[in-house]
PDB file of N, CA and C in Angstrom:
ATOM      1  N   UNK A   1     140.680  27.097 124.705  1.00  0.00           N
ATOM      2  CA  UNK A   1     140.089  26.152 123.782  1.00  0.00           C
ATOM      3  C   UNK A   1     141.015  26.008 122.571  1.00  0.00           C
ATOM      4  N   UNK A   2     141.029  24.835 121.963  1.00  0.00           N
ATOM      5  CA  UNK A   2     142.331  24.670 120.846  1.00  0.00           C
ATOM      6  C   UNK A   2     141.612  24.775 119.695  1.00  0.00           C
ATOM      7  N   UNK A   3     141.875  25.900 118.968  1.00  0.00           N
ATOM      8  CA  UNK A   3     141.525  25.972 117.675  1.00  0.00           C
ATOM      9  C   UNK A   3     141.932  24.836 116.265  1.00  0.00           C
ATOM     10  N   UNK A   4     141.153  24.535 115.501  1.00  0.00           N
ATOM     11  CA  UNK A   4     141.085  23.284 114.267  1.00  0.00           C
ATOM     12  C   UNK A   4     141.180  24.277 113.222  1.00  0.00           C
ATOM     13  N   UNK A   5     142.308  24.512 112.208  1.00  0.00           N
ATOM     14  CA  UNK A   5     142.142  24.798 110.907  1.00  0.00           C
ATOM     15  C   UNK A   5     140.740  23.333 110.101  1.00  0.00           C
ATOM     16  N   UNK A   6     140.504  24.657 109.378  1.00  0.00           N
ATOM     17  CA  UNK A   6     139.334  23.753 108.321  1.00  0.00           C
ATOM     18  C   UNK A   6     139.020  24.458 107.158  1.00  0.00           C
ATOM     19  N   UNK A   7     139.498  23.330 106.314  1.00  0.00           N
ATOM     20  CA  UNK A   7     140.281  23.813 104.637  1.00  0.00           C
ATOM     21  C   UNK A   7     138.541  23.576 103.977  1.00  0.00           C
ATOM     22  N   UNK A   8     137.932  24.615 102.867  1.00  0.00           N
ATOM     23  CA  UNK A   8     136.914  23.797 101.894  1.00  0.00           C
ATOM     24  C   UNK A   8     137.106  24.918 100.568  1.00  0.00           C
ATOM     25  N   UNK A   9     136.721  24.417  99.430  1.00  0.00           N
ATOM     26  CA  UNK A   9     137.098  25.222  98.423  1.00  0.00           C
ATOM     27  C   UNK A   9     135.583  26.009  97.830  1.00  0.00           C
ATOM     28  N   UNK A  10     135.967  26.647  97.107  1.00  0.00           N
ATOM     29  CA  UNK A  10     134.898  27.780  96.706  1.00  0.00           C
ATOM     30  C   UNK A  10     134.887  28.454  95.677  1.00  0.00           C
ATOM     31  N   UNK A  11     134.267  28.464  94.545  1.00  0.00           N
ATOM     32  CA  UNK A  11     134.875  29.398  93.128  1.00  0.00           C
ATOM     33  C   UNK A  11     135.401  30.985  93.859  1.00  0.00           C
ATOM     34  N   UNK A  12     136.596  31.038  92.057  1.00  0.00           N
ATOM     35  CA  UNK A  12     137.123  32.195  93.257  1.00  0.00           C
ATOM     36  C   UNK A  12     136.470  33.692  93.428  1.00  0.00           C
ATOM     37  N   UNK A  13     135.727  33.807  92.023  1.00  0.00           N
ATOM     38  CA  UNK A  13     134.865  35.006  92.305  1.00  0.00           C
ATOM     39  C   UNK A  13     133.705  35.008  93.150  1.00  0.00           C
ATOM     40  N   UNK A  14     133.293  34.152  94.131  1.00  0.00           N
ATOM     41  CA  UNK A  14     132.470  33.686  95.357  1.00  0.00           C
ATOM     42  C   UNK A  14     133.425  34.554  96.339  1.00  0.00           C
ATOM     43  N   UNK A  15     134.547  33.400  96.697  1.00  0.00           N
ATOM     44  CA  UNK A  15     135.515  34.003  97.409  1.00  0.00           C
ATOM     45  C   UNK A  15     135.778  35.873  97.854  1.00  0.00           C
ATOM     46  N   UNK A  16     136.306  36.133  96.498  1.00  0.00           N
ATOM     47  CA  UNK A  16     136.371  37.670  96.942  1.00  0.00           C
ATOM     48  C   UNK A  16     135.667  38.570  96.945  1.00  0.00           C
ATOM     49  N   UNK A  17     133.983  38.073  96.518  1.00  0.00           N
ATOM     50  CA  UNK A  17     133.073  39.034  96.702  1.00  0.00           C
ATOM     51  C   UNK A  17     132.340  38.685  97.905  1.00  0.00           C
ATOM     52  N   UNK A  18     132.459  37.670  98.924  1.00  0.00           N
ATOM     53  CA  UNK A  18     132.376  37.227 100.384  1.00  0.00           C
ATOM     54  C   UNK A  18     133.495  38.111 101.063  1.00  0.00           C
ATOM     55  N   UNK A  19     134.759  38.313 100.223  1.00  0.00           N
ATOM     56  CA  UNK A  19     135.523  39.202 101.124  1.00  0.00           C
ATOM     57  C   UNK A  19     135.410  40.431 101.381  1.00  0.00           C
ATOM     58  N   UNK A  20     134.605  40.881 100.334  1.00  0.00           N
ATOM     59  CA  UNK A  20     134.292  41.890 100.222  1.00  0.00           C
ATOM     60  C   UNK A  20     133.262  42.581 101.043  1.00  0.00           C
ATOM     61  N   UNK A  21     132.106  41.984 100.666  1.00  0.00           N
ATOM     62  CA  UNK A  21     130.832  42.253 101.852  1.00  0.00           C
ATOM     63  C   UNK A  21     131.054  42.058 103.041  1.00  0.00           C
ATOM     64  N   UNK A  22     131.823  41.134 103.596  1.00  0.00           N
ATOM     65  CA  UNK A  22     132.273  40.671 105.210  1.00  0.00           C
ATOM     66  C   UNK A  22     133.272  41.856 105.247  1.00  0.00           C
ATOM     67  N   UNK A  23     134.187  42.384 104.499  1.00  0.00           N
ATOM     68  CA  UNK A  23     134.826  43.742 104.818  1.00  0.00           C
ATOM     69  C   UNK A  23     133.759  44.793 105.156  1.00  0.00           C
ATOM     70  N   UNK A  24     133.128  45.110 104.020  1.00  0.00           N
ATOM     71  CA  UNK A  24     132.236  46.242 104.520  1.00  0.00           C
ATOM     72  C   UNK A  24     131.546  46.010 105.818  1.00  0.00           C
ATOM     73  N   UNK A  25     131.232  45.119 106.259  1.00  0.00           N
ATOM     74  CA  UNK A  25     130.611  44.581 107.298  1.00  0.00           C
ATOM     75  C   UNK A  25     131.430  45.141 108.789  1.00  0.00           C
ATOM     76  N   UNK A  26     132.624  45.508 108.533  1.00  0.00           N
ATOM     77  CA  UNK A  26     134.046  45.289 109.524  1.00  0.00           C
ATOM     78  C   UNK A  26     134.080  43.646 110.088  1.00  0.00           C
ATOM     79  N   UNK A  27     133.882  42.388 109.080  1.00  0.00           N
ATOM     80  CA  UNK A  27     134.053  40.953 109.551  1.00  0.00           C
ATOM     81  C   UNK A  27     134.888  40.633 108.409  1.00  0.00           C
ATOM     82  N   UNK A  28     136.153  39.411 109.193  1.00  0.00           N
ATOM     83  CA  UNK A  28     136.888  38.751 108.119  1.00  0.00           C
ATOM     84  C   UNK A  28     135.600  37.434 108.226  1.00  0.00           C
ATOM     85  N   UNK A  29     136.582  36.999 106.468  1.00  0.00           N
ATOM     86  CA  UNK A  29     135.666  35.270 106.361  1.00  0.00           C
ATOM     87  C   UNK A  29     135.571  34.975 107.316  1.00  0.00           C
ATOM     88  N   UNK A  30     136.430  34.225 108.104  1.00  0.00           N
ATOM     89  CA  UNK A  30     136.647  34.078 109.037  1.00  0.00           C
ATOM     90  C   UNK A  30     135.903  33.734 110.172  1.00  0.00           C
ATOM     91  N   UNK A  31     135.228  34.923 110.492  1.00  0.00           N
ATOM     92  CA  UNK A  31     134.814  35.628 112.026  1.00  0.00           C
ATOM     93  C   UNK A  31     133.189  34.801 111.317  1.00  0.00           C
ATOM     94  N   UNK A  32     133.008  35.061 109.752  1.00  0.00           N
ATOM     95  CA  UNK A  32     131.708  35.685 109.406  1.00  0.00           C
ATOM     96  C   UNK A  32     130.901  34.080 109.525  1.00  0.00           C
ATOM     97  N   UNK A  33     132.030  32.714 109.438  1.00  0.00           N
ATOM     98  CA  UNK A  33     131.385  31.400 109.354  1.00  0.00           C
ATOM     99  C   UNK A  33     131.728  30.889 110.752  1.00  0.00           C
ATOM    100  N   UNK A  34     132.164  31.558 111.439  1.00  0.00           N
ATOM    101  CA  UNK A  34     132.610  31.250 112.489  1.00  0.00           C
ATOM    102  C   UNK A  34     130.805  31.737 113.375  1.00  0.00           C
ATOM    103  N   UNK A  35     130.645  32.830 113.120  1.00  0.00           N
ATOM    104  CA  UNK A  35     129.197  33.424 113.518  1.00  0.00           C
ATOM    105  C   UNK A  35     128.036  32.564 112.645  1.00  0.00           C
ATOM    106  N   UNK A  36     128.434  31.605 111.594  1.00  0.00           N
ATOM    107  CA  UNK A  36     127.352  31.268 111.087  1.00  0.00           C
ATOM    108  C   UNK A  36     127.575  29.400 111.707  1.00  0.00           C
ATOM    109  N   UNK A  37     128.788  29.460 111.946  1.00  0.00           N
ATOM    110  CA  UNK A  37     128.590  27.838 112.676  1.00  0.00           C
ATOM    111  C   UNK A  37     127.957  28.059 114.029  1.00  0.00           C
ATOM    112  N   UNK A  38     128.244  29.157 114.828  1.00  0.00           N
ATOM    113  CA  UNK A  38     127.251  29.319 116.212  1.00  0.00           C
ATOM    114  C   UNK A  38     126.031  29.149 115.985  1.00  0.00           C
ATOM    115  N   UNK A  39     125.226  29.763 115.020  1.00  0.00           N
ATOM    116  CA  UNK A  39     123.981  30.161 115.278  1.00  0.00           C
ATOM    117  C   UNK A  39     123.655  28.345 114.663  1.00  0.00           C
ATOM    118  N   UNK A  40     124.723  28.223 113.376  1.00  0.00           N
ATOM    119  CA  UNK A  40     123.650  26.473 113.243  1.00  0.00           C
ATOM    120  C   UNK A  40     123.652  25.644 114.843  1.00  0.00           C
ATOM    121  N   UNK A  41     124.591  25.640 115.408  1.00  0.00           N
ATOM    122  CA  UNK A  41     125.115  24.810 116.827  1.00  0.00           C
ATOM    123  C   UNK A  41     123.972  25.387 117.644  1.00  0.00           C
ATOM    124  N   UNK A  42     123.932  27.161 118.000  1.00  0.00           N
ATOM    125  CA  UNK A  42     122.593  27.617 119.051  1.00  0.00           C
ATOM    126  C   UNK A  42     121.232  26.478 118.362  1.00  0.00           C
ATOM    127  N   UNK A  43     121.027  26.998 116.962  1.00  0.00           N
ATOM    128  CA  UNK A  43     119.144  26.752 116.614  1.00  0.00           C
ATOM    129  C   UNK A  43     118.948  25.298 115.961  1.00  0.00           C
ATOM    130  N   UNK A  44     120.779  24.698 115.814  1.00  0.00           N
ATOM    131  CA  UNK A  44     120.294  22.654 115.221  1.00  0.00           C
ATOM    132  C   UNK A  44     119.402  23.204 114.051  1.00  0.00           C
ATOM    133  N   UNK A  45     119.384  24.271 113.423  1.00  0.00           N
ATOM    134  CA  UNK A  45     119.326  24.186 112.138  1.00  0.00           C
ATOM    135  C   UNK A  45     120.042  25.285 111.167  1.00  0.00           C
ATOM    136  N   UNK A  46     120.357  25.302 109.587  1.00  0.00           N
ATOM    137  CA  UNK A  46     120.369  26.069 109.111  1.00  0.00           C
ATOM    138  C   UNK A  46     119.719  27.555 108.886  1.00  0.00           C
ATOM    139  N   UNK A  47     120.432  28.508 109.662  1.00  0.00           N
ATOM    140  CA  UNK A  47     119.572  30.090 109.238  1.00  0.00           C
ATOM    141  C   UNK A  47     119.005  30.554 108.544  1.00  0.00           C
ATOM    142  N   UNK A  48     119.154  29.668 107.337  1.00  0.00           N
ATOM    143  CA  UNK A  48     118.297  30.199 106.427  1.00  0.00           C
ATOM    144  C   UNK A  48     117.749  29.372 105.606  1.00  0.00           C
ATOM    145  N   UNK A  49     116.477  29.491 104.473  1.00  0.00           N
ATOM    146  CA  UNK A  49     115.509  28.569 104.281  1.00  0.00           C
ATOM    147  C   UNK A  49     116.022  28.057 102.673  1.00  0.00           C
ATOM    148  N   UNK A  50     116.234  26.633 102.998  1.00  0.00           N
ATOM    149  CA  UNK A  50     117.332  26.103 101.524  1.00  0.00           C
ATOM    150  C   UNK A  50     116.132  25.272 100.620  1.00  0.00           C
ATOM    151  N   UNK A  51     115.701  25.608  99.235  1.00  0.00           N
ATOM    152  CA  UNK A  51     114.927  24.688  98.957  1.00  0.00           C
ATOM    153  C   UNK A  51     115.814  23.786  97.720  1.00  0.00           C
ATOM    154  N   UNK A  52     114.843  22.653  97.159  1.00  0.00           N
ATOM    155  CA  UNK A  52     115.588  22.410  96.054  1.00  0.00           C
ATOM    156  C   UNK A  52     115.403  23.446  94.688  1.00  0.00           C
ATOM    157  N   UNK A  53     116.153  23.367  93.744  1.00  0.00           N
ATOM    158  CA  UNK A  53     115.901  24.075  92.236  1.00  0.00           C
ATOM    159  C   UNK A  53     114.805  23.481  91.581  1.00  0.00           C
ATOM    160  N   UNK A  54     113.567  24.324  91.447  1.00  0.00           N
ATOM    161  CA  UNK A  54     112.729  23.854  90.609  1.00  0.00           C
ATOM    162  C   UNK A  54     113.012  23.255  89.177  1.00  0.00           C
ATOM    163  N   UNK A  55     114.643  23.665  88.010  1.00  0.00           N
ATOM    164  CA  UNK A  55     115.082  23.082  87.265  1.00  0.00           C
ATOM    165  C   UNK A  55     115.432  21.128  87.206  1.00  0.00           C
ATOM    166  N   UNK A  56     115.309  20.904  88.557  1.00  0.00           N
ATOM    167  CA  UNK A  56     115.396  19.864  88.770  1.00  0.00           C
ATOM    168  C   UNK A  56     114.481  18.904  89.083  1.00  0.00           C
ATOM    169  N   UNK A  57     113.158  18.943  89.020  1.00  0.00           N
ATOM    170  CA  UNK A  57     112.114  18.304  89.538  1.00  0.00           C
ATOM    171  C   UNK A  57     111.477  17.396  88.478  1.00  0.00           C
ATOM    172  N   UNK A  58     110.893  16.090  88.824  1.00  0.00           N
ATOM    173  CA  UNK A  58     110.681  14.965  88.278  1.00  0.00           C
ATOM    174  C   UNK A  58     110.336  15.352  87.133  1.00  0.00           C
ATOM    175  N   UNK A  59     109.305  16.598  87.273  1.00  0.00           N
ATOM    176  CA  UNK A  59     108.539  16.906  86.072  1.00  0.00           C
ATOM    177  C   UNK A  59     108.665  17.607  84.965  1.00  0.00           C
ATOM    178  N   UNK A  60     109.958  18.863  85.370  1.00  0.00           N
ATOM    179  CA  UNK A  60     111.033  19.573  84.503  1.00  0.00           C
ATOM    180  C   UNK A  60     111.609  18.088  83.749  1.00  0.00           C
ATOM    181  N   UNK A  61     112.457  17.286  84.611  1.00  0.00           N
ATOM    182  CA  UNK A  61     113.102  16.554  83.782  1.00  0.00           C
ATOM    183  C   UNK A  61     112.409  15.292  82.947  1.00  0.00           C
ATOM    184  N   UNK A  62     111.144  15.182  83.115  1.00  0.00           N
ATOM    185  CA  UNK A  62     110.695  14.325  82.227  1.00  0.00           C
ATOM    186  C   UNK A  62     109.955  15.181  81.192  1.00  0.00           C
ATOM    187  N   UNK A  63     109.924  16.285  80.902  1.00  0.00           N
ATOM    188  CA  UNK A  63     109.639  17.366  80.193  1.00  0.00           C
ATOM    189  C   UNK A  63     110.642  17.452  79.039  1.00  0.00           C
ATOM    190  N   UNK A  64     111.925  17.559  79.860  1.00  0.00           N
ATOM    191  CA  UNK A  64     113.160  17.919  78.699  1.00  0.00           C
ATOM    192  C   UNK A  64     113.436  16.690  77.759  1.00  0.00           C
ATOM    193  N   UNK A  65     112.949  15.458  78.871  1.00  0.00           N
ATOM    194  CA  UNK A  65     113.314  14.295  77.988  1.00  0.00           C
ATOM    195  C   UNK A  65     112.434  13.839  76.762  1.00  0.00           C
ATOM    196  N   UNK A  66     111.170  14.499  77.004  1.00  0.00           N
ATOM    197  CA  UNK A  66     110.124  14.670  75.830  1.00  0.00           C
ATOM    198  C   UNK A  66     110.750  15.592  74.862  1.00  0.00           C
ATOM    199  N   UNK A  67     110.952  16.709  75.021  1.00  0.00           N
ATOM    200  CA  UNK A  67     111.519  17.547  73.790  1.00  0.00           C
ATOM    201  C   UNK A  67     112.801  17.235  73.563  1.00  0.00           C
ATOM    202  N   UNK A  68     113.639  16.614  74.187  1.00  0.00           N
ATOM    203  CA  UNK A  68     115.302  15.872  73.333  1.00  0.00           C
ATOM    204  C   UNK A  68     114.505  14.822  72.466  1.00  0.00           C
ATOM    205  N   UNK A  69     113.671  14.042  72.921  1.00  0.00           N
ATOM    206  CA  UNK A  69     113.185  12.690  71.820  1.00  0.00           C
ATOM    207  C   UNK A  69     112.466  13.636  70.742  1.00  0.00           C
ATOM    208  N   UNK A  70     111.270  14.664  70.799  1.00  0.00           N
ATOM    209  CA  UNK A  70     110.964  15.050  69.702  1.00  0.00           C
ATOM    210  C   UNK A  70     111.854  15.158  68.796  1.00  0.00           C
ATOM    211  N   UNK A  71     113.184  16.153  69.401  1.00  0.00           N
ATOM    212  CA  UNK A  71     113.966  16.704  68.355  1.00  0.00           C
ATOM    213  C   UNK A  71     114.955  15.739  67.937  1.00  0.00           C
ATOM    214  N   UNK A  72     115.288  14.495  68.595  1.00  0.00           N
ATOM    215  CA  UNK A  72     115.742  13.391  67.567  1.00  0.00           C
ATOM    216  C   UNK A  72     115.358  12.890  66.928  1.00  0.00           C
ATOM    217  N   UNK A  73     114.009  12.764  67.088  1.00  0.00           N
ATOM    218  CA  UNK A  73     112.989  12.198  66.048  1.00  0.00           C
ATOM    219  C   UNK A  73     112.322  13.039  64.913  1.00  0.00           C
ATOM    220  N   UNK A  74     113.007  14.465  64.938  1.00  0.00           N
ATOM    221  CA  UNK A  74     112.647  15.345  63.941  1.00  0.00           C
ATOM    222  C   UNK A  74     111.362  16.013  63.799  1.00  0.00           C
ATOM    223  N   UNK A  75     110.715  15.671  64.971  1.00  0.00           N
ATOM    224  CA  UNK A  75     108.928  15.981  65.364  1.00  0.00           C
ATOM    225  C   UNK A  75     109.363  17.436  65.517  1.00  0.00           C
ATOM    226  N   UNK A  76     110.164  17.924  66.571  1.00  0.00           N
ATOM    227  CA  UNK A  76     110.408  19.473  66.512  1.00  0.00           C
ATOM    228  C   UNK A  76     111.780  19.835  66.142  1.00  0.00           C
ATOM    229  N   UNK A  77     112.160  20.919  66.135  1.00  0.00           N
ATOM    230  CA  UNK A  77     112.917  21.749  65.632  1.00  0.00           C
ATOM    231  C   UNK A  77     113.395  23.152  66.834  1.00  0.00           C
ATOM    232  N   UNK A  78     114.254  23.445  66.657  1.00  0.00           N
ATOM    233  CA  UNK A  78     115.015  24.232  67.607  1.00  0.00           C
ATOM    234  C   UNK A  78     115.004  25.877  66.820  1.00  0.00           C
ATOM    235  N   UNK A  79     114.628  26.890  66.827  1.00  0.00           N
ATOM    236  CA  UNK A  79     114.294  28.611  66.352  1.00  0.00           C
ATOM    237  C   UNK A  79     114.961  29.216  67.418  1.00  0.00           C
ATOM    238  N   UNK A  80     115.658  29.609  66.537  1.00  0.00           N
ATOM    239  CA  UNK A  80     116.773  30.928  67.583  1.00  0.00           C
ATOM    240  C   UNK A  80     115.471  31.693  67.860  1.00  0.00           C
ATOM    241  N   UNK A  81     116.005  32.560  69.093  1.00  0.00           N
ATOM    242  CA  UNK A  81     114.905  33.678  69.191  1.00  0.00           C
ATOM    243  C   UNK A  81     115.701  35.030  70.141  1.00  0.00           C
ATOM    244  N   UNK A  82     114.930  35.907  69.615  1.00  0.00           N
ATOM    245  CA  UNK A  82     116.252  37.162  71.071  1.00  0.00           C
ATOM    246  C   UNK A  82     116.534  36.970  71.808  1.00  0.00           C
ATOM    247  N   UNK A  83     117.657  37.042  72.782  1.00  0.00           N
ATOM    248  CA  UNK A  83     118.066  37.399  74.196  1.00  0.00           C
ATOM    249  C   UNK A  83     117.123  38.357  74.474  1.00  0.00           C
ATOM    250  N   UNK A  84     116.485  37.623  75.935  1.00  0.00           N
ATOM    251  CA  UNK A  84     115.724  38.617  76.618  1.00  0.00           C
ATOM    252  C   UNK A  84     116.694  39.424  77.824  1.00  0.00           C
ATOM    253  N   UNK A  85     117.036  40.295  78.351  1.00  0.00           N
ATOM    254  CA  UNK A  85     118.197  40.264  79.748  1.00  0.00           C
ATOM    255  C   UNK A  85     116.992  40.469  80.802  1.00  0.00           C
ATOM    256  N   UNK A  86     117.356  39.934  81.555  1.00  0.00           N
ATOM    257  CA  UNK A  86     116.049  39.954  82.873  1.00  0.00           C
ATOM    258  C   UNK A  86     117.220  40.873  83.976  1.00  0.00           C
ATOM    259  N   UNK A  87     116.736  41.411  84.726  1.00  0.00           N
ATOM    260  CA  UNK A  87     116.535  42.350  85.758  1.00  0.00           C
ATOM    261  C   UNK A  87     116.985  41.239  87.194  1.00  0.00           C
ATOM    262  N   UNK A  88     118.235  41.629  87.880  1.00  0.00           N
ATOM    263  CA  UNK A  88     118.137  40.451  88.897  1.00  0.00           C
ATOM    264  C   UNK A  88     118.158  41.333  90.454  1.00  0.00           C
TER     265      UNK A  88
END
């Protein structure tokens, strides 16, 4: 069977921490999308469950566009407040 190079780009700290885990794994990149284009080709779908970002939804963004007009219109005001660090 004749193998196809296939170029796509990727930030680079993505990159080498994919190289990394697919090392520990004993898999290059490589092998590791090569095993993830089979299984989309076996099941005609993605392996795993992709939703959209709730940051993005009609109602987030007609939300933000209410508080940018307050605060051009001087109705509200912007208060620093602590960094919380959340736990990931």
């Amino acid at each position: 069977m004749t193998q196809k190079m296939i170029n796509f780009r990727m930030d680079e700290d993505m990159k080498i921490q994919m190289e990394e885990v697919c090392k520990e794994m004993g898999l290059s990149m490589s092998s590791a999308f090569i095993m993830f284009a089979k299984k989309v080709i076996r099941e005609r779908r993605i392996p795993f469950e992709i939703s959209a970002d709730p940051f993005y939804s009609s109602e987030n963004i007609m939300e933000l566009q209410r508080r940018i007009s307050n605060l051009e219109a001087g109705i509200t005001s912007l208060k620093e407040h602590e960094l919380i660090e959340a736990d990931e």
